[in-house]
C-alpha atoms as a PDB file:
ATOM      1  CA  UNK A   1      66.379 -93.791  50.477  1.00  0.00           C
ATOM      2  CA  UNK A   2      64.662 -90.832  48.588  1.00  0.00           C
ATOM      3  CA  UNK A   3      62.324 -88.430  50.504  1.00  0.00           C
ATOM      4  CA  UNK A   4      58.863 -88.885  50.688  1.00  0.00           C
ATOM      5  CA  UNK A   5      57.234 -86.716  48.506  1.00  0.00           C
ATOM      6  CA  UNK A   6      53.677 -85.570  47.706  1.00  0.00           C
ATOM      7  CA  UNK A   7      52.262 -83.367  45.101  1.00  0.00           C
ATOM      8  CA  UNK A   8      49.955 -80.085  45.744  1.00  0.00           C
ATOM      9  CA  UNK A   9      48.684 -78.336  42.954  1.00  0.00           C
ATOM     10  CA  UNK A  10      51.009 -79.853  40.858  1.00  0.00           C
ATOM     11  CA  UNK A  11      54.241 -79.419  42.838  1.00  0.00           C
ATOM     12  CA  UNK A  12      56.162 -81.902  44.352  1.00  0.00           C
ATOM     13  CA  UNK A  13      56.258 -81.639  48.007  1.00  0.00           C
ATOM     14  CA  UNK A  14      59.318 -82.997  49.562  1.00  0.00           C
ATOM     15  CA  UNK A  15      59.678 -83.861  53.262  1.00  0.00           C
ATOM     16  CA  UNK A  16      55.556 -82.870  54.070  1.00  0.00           C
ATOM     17  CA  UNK A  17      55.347 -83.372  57.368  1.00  0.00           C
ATOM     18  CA  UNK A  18      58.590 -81.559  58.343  1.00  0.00           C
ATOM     19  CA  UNK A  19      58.010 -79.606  61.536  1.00  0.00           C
ATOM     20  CA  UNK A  20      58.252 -75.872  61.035  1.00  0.00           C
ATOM     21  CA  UNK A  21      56.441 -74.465  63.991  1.00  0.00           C
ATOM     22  CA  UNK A  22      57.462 -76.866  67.064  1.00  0.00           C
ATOM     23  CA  UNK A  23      55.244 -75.244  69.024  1.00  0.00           C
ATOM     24  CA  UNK A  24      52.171 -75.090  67.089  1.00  0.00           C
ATOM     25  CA  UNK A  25      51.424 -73.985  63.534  1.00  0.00           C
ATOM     26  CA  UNK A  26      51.796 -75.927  60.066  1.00  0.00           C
ATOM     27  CA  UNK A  27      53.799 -78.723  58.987  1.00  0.00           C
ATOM     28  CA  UNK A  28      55.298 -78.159  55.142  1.00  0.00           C
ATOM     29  CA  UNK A  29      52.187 -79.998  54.379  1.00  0.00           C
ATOM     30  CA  UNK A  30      49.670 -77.992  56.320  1.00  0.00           C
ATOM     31  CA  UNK A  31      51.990 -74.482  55.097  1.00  0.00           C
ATOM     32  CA  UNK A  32      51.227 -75.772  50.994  1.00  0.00           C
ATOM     33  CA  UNK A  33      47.560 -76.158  51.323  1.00  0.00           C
ATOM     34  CA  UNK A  34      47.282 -73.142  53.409  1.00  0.00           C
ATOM     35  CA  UNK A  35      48.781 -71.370  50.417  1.00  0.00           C
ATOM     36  CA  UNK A  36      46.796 -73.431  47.762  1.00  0.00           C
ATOM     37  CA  UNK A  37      43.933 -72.391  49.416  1.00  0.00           C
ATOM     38  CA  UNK A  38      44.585 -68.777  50.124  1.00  0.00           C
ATOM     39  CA  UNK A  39      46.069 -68.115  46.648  1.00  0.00           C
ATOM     40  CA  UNK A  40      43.063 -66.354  45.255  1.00  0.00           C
ATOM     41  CA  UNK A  41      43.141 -64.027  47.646  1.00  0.00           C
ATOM     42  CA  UNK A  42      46.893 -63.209  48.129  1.00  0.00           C
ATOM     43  CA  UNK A  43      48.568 -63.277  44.110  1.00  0.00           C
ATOM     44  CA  UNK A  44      47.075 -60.008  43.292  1.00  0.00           C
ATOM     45  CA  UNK A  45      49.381 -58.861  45.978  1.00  0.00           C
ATOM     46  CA  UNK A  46      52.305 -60.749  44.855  1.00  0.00           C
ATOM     47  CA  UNK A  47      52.616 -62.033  41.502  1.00  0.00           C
ATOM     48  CA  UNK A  48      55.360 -60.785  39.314  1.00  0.00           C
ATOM     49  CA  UNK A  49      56.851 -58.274  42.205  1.00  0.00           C
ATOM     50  CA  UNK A  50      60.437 -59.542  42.939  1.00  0.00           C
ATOM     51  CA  UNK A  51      60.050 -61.081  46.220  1.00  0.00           C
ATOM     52  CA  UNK A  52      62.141 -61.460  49.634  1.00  0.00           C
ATOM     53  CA  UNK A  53      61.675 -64.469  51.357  1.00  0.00           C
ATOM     54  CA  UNK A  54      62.177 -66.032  54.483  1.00  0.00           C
ATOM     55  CA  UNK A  55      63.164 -69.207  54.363  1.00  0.00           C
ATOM     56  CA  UNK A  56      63.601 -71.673  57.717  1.00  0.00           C
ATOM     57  CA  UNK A  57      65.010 -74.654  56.281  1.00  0.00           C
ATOM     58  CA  UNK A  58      64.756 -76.292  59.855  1.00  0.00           C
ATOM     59  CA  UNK A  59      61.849 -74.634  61.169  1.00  0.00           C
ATOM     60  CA  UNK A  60      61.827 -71.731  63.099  1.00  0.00           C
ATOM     61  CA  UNK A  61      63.392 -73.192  65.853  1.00  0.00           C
ATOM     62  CA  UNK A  62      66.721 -72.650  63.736  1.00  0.00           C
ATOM     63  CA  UNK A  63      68.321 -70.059  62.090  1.00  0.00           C
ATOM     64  CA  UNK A  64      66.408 -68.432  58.909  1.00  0.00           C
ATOM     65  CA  UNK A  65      67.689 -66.608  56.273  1.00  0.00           C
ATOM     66  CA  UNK A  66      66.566 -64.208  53.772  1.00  0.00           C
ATOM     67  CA  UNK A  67      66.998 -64.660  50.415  1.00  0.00           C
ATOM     68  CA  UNK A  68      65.755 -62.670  46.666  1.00  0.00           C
ATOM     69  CA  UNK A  69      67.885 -63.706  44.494  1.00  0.00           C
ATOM     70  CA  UNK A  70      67.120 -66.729  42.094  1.00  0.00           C
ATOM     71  CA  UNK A  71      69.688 -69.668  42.288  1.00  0.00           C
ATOM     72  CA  UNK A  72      70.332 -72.615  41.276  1.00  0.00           C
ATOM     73  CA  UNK A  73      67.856 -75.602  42.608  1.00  0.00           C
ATOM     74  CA  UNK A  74      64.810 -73.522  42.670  1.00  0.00           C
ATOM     75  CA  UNK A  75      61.518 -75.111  42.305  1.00  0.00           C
ATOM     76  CA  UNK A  76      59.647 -74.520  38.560  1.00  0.00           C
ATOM     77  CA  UNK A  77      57.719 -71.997  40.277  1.00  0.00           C
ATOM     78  CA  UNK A  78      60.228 -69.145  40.874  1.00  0.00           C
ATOM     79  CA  UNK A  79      61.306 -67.181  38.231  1.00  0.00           C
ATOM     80  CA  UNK A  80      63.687 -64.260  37.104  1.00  0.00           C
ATOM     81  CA  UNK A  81      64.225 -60.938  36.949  1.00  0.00           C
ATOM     82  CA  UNK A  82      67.031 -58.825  36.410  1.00  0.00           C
ATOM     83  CA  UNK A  83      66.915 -55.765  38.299  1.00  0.00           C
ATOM     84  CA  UNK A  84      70.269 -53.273  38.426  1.00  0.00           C
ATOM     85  CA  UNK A  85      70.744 -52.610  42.211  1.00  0.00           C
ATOM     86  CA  UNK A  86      71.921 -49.475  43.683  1.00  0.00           C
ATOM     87  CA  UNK A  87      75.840 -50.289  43.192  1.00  0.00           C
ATOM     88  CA  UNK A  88      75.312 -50.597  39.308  1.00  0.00           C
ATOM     89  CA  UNK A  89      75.824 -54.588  39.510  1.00  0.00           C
ATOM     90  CA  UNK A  90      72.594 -56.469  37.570  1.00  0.00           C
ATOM     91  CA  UNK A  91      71.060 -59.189  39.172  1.00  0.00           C
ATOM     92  CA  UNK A  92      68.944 -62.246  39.041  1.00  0.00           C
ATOM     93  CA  UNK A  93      65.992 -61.495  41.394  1.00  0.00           C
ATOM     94  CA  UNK A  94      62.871 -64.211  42.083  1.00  0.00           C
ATOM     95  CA  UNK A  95      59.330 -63.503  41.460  1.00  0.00           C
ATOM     96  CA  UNK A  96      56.453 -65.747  40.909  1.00  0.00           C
ATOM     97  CA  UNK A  97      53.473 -66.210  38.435  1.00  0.00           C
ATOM     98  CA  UNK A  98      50.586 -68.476  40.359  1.00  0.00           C
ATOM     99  CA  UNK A  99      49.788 -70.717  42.585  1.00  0.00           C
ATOM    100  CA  UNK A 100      52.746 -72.699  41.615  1.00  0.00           C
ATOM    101  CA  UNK A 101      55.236 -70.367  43.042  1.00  0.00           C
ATOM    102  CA  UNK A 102      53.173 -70.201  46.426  1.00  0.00           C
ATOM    103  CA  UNK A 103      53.890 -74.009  46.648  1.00  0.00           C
ATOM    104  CA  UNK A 104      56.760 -73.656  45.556  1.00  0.00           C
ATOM    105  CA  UNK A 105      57.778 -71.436  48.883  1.00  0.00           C
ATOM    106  CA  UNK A 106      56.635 -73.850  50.899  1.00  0.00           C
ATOM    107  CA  UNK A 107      58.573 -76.549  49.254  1.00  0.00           C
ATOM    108  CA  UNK A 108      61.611 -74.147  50.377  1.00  0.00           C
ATOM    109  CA  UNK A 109      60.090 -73.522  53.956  1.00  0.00           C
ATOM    110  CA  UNK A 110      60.096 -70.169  52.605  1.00  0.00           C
ATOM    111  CA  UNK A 111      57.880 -68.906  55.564  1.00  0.00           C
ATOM    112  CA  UNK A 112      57.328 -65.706  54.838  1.00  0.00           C
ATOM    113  CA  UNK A 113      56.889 -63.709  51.375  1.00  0.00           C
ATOM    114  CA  UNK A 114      58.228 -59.740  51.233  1.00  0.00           C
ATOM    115  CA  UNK A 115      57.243 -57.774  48.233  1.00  0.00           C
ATOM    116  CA  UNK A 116      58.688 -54.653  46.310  1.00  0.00           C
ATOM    117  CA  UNK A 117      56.301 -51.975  45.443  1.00  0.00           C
ATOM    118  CA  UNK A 118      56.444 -52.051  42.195  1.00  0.00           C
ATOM    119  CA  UNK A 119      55.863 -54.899  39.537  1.00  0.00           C
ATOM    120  CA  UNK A 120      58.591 -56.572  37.680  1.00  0.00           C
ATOM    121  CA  UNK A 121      56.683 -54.768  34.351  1.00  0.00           C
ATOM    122  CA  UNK A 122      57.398 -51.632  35.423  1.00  0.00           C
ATOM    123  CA  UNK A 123      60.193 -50.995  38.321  1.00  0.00           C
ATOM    124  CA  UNK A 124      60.912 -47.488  38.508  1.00  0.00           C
ATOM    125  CA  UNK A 125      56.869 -46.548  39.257  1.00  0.00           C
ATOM    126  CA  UNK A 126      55.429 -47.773  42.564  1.00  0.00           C
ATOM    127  CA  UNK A 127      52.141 -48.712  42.546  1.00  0.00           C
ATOM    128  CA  UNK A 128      51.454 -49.311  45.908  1.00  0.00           C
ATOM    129  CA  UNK A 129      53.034 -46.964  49.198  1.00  0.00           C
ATOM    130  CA  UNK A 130      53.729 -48.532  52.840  1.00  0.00           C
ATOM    131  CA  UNK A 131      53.366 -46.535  56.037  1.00  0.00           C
ATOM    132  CA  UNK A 132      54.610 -49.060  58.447  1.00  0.00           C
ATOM    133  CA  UNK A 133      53.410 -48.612  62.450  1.00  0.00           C
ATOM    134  CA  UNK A 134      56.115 -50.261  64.457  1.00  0.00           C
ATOM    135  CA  UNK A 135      55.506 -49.367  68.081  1.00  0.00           C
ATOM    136  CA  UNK A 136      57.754 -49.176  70.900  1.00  0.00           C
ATOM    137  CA  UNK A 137      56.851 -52.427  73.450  1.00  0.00           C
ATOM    138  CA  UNK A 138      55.314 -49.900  75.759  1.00  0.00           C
ATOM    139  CA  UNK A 139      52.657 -48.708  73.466  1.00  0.00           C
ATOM    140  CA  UNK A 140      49.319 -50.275  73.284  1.00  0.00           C
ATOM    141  CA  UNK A 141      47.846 -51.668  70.130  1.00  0.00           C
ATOM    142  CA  UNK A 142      45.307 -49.660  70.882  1.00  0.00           C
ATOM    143  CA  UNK A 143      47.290 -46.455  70.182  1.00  0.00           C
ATOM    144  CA  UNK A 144      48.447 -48.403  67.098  1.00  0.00           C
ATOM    145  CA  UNK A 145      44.901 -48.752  65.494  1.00  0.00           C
ATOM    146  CA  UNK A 146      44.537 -44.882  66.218  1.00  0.00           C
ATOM    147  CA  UNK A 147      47.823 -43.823  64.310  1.00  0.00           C
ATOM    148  CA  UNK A 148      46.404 -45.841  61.313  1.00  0.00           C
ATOM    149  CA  UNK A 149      43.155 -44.422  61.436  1.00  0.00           C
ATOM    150  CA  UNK A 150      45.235 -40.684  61.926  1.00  0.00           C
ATOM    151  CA  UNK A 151      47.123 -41.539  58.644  1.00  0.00           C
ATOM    152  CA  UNK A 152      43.694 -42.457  57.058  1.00  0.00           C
ATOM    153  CA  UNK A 153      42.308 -39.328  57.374  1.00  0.00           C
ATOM    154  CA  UNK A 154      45.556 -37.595  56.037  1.00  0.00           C
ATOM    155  CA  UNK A 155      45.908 -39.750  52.823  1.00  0.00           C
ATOM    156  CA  UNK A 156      42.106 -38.868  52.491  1.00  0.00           C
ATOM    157  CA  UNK A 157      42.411 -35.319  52.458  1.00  0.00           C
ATOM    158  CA  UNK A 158      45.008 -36.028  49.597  1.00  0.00           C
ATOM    159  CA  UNK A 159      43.088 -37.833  47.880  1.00  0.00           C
ATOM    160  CA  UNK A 160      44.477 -41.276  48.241  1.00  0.00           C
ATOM    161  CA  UNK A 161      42.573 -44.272  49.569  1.00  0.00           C
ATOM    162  CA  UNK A 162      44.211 -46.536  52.269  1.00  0.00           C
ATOM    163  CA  UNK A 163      43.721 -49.965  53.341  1.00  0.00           C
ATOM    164  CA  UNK A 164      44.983 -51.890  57.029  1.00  0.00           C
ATOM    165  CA  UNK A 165      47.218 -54.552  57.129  1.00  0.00           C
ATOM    166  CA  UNK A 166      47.653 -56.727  60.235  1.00  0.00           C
ATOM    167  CA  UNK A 167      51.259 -57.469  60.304  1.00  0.00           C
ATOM    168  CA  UNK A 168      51.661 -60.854  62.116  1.00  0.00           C
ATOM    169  CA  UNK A 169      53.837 -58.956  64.369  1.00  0.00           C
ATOM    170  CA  UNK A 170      52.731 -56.311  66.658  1.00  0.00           C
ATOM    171  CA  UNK A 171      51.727 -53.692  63.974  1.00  0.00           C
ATOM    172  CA  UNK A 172      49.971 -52.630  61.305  1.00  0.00           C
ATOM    173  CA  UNK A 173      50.673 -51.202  57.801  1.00  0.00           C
ATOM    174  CA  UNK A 174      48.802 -48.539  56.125  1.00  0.00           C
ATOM    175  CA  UNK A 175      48.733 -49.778  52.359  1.00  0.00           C
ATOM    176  CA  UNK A 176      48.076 -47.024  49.724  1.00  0.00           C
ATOM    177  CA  UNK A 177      47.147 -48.419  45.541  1.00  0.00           C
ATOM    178  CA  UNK A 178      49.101 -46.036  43.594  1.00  0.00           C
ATOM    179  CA  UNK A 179      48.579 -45.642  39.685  1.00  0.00           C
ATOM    180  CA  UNK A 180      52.319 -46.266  39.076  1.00  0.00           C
ATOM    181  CA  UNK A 181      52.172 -42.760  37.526  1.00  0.00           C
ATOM    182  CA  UNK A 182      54.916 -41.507  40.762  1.00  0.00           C
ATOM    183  CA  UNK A 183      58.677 -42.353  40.720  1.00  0.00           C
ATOM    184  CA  UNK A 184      60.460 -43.705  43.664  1.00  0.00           C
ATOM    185  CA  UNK A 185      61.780 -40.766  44.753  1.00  0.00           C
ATOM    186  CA  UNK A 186      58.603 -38.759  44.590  1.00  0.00           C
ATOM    187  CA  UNK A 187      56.678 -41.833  46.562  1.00  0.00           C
ATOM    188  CA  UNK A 188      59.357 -42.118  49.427  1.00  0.00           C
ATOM    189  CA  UNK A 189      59.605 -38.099  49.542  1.00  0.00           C
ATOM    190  CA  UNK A 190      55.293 -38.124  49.964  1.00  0.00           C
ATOM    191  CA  UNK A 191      56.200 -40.560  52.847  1.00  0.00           C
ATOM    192  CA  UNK A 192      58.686 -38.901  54.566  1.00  0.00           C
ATOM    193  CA  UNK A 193      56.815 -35.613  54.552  1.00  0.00           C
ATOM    194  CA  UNK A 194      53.956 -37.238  56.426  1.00  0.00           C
ATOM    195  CA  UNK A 195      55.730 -39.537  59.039  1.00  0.00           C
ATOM    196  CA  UNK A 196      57.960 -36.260  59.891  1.00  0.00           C
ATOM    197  CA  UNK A 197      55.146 -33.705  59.929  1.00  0.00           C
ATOM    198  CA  UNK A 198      53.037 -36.046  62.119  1.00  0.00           C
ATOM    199  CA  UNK A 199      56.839 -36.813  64.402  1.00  0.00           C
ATOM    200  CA  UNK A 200      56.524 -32.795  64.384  1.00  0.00           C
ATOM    201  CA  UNK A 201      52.914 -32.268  65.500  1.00  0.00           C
ATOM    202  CA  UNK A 202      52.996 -35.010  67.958  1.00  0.00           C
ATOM    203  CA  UNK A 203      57.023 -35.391  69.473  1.00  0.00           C
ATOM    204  CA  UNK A 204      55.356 -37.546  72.250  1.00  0.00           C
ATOM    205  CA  UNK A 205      53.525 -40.393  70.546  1.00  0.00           C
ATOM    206  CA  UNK A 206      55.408 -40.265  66.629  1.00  0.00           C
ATOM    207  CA  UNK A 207      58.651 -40.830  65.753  1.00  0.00           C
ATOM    208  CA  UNK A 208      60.295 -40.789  61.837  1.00  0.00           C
ATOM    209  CA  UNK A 209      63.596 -42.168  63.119  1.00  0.00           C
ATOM    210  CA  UNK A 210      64.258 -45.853  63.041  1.00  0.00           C
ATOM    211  CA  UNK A 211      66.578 -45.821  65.535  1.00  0.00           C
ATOM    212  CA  UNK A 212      65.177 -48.162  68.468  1.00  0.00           C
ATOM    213  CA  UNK A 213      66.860 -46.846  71.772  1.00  0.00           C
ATOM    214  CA  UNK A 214      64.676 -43.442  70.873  1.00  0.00           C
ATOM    215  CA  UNK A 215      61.683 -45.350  70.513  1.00  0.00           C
ATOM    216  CA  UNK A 216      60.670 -45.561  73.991  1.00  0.00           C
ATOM    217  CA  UNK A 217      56.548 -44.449  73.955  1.00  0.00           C
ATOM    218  CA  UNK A 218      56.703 -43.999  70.469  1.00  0.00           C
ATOM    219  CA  UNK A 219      55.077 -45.923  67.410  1.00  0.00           C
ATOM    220  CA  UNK A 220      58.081 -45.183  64.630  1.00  0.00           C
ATOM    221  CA  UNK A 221      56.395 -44.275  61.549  1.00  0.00           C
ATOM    222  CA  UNK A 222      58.469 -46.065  59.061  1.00  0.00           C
ATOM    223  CA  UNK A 223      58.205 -44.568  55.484  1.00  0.00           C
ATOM    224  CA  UNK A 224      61.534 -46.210  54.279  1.00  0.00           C
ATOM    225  CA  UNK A 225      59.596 -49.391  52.859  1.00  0.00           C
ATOM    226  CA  UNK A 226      58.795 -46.625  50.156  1.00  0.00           C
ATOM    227  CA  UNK A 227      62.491 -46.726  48.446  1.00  0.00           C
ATOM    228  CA  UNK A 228      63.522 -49.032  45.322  1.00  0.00           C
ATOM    229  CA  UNK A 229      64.610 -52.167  46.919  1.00  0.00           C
ATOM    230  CA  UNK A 230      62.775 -52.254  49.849  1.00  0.00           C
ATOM    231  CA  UNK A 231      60.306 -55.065  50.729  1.00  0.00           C
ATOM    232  CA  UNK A 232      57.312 -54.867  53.220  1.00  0.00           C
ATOM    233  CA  UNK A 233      55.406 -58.152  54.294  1.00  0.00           C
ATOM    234  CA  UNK A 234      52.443 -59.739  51.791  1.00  0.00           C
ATOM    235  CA  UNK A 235      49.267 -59.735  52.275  1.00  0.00           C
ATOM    236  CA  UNK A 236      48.078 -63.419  53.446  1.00  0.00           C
ATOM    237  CA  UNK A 237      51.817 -64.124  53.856  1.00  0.00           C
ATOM    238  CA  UNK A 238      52.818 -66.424  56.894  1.00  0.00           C
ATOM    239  CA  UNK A 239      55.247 -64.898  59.826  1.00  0.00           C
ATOM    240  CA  UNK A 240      58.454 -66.899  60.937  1.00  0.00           C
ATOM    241  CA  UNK A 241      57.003 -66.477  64.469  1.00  0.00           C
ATOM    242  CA  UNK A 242      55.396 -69.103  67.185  1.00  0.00           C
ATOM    243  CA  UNK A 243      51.914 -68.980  66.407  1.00  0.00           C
ATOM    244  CA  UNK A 244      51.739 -69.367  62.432  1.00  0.00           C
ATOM    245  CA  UNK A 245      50.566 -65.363  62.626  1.00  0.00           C
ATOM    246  CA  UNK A 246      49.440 -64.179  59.541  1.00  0.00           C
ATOM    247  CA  UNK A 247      49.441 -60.760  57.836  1.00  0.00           C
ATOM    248  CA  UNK A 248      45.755 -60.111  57.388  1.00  0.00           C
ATOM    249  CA  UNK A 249      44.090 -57.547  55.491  1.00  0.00           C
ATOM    250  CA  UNK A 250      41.056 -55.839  57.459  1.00  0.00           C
ATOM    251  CA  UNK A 251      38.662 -52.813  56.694  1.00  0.00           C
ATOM    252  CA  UNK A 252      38.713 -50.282  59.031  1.00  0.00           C
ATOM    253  CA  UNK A 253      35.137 -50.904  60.962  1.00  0.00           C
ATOM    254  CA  UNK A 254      37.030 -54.470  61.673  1.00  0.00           C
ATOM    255  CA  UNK A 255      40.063 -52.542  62.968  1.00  0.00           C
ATOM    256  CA  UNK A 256      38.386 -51.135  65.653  1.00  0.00           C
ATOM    257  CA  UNK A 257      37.849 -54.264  67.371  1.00  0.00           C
ATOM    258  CA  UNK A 258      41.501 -56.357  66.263  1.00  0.00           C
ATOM    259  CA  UNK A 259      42.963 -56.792  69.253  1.00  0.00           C
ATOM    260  CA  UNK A 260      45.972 -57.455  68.348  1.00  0.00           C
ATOM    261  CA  UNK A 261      48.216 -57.140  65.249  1.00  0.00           C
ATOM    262  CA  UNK A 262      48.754 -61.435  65.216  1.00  0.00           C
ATOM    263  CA  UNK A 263      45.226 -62.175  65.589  1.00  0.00           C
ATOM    264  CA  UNK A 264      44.818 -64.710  62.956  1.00  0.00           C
ATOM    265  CA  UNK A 265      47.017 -67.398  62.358  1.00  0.00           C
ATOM    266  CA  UNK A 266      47.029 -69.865  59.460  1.00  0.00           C
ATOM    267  CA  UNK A 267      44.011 -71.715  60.205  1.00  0.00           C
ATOM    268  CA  UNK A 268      41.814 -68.977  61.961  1.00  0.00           C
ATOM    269  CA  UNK A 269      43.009 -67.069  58.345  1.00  0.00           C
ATOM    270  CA  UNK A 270      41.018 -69.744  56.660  1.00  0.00           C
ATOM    271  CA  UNK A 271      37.654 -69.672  58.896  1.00  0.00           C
ATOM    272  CA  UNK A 272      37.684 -65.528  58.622  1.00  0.00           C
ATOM    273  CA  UNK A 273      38.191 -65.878  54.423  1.00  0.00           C
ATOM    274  CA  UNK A 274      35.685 -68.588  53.973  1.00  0.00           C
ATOM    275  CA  UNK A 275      33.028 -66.334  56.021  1.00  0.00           C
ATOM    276  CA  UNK A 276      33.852 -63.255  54.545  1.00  0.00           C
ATOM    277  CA  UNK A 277      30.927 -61.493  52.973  1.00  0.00           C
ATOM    278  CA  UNK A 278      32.817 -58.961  50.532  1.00  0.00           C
ATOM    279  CA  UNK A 279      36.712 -58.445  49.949  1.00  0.00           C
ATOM    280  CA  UNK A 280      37.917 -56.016  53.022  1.00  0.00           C
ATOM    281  CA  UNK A 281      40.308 -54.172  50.433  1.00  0.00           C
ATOM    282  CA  UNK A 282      36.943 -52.976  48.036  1.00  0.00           C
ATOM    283  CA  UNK A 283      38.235 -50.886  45.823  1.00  0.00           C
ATOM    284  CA  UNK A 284      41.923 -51.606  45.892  1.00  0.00           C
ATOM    285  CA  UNK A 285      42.758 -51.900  42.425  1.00  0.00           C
ATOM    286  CA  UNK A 286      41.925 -48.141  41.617  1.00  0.00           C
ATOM    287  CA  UNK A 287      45.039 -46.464  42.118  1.00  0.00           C
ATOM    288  CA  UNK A 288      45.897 -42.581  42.568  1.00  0.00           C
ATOM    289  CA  UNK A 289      48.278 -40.779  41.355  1.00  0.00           C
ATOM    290  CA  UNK A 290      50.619 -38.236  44.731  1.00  0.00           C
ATOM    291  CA  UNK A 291      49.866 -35.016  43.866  1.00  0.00           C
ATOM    292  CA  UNK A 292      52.323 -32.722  45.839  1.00  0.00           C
ATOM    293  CA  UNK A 293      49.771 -29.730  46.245  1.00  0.00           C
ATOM    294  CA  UNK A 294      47.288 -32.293  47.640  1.00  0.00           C
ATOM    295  CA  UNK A 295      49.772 -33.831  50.289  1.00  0.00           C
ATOM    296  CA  UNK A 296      50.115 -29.982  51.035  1.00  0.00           C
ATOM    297  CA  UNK A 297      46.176 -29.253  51.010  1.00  0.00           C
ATOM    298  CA  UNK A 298      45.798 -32.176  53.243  1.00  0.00           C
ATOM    299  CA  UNK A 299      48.676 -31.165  55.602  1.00  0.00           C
ATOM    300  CA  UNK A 300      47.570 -27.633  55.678  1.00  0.00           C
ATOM    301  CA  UNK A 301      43.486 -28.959  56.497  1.00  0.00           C
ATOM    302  CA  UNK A 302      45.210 -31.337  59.451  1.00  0.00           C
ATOM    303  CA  UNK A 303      46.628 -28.328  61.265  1.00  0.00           C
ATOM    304  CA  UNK A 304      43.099 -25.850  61.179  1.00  0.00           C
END
């Protein structure tokens, strides 16, 4: 006997009302028109950027993998790139178009989508920069919405625009538009420089180091999302965690009373977007170029 199958948008839906959340959250079902109806909202974000995704064939109750390459079996939806990774070898990575390849993840029980920073158009020019605030499990997400309002005012004083990203997790990401006029070295260099000089300022509440067992206190500023190859979580995107989370973009008046970095899941996501009176990320789209003597202008106007 065959499947059962159903179609959404288009795409045929095998297995809908496979449990992926045993303890709460969407069924495949529920997951695809979750991501029909958020699609609007979360392509600009990922279409035609060569995703990582995190697929839970079984739910999340087994093991998940993580996968960004394009194989064999994928549905219509995915497509492929061929990017030259760091050892020289070429290879096919996935990226999608439209809603298509949103349904198409869940037809995977892909439930999570990772983006690079750059577009598939142009890979060797970021046009967006991560500062990711991953805080030790002492450290309140209260100190967490302060570090991201600290990094505000930084990118500010260079001149760059920021937006907040709850994770899903337990932290938030700082999201900077770039004009795709930087190279990855000069983008993950700009990031560096501020996680360490704020690690430097502030030994007691920053780290730059990713190494855990130092964490302890700490929020680690992690600036190594900013490299070729990296991925950092989409906006809108599901988490492979109880609850359904969901990475939500907020302004920063909302921040201040988020209580937590997983407070919306997939159907609380929906309620928030269908009441929202204007887009929290205004002004996203208009991208700056890093200017070195601004990072240092900025640096220079923290310190008096």
């Amino acid at each position: 006997m065959s499947p059962v199958a159903e179609t959404v948008a288009g795409v045929s839906l095998t297995n809908p009302d496979r449990v992926l959340y045993p303890e709460g959250g969407p069924n495949k079902r529920e997951l695809a028109l979750y991501l029909e109806a958020v699609a609007g909202h979360m392509l600009p974000f990922v279409k035609r950027r060569p995703l990582s995704l995190v697929r839970c064939p079984d739910g999340i109750a087994r093991p998940c993998f993580f996968q960004k390459h394009l194989t064999a079996g994928m549905p219509q939806g995915f497509h492929e790139v061929t990017v030259t990774e760091r050892d020289g070898d070429r290879a096919p990575y996935l990226y999608i178009e439209d809603v298509a390849g949103l349904i198409g993840a869940a037809q995977i029980s892909a439930l999570e989508l990772h983006v690079w920073g750059a577009t598939i158009d142009d890979l060797e020019h970021p046009d967006r920069l991560v500062f990711d605030l991953d805080p030790a499990e002492d450290v309140a997400f209260a100190d967490v919405r302060s570090t991201a309002r600290d990094i505000r005012d930084l990118l500010a004083a260079a001149n760059l625009q920021s937006y907040p990203l709850l994770t899903g997790g337990k932290g938030i990401h700082v999201v900077v538009p770039l004009s795709g006029a930087n190279d990855w070295p000069e983008v993950k260099g700009f990031a560096e420089a501020v996680a360490r000089t704020l690690e430097k300022r502030e030994p007691g509440r920053f780290i730059a180091s990713a190494a855990k067992a130092k964490r302890g206190g700490r929020i680690f500023i992690d600036w190594l999302r900013n490299e070729r190859g990296a991925t950092a979580i989409a906006p809108y995107s599901p988490r492979a965690r109880k609850g359904a989370a969901v990475a939500m973009p907020v302004n920063w008046t909302e921040l201040g009373s988020v209580k937590s970095a997983n407070a919306y899941d997939t159907r609380t996501a929906l309620r928030r977007i269908a009441g929202l009176k204007a887009d929290p990320w205004t002004g996203y789209a208009k991208g700056a170029r890093i200017a070195k003597r601004t990072l240092a202008a900025a640096l220079k106007a923290s310190e008096s």
